[in-house]
Protein backbone atom coordinates (compact mmCIF):
# COMPACT_ATOMS: atom_id res chain seq x y z
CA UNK A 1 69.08 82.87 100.28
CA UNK A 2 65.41 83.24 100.48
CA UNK A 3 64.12 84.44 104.03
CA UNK A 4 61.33 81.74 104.53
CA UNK A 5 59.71 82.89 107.38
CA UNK A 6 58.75 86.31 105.68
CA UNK A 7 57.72 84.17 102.63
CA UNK A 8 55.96 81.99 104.67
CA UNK A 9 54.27 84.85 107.07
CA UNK A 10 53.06 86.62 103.72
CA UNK A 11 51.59 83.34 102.56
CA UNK A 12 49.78 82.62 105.27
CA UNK A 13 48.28 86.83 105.29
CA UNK A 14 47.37 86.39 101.96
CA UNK A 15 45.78 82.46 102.41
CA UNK A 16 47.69 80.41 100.74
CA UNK A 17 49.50 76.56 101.61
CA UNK A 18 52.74 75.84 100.25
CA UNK A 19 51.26 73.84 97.72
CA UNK A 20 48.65 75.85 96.30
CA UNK A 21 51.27 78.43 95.49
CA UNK A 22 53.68 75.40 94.31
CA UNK A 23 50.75 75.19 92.08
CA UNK A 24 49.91 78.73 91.23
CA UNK A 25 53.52 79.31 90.09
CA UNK A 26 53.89 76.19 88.17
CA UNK A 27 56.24 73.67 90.51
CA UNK A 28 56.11 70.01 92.05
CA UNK A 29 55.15 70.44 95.56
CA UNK A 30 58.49 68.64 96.34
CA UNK A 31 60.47 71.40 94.02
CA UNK A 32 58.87 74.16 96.06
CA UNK A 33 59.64 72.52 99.65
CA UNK A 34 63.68 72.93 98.35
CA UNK A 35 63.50 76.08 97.48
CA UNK A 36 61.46 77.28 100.25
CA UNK A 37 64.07 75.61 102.66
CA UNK A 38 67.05 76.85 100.41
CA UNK A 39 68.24 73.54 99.38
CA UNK A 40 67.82 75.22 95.74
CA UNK A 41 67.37 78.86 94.82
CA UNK A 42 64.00 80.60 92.97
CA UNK A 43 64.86 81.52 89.73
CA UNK A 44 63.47 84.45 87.72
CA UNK A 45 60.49 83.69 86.24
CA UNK A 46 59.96 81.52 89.74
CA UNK A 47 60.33 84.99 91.80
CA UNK A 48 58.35 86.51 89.09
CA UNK A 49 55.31 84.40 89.67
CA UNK A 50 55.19 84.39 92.99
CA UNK A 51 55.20 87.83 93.53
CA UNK A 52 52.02 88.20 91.02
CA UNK A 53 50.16 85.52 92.36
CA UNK A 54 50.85 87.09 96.29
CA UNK A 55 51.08 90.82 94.99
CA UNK A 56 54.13 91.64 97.08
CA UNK A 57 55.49 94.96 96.69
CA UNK A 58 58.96 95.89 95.82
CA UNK A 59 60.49 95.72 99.43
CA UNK A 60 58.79 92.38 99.92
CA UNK A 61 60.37 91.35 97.26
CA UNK A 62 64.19 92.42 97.80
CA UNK A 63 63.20 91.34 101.98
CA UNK A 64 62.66 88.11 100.86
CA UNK A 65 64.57 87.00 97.82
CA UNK A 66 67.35 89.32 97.67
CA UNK A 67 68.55 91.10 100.67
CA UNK A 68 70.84 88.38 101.96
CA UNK A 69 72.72 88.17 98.48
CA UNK A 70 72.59 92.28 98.38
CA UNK A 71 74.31 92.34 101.82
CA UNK A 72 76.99 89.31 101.26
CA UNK A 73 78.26 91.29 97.83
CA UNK A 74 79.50 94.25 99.85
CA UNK A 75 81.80 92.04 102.10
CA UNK A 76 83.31 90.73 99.44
């Protein structure tokens, strides 16, 4: 699950709308809006992109797009 408001925060730091980085990183405004909302997961090269165009660090990364799944695996 992707933690949208520190996606969103970082966005908004770094001066972008959700639809000029829908843009930057190559999806529909409307394919963006479901992800960002987790109605559908970032993929890869999605994640990829988006942490190029808003030059997040490694932690930002993991904070937003993978400590939720990191966390759920050990209860399992």
């Amino acid at each position: 699950m992707t933690n949208t408001k520190l996606l969103k925060s970082i966005m908004v730091l770094r001066g972008f709308t959700q639809g000029a980085l829908a843009d930057e990183v190559g999806l529909t405004r409307q394919a963006f809006s479901r992800k960002l909302h987790n109605k559908a997961m970032f993929n890869q090269l999605e994640i990829s992109a988006i942490a190029r165009v808003l030059s997040l660090d490694c932690t930002e990364i993991n904070d937003i797009f993978f400590l939720d799944s990191v966390a759920n695996s050990h209860t399992m």
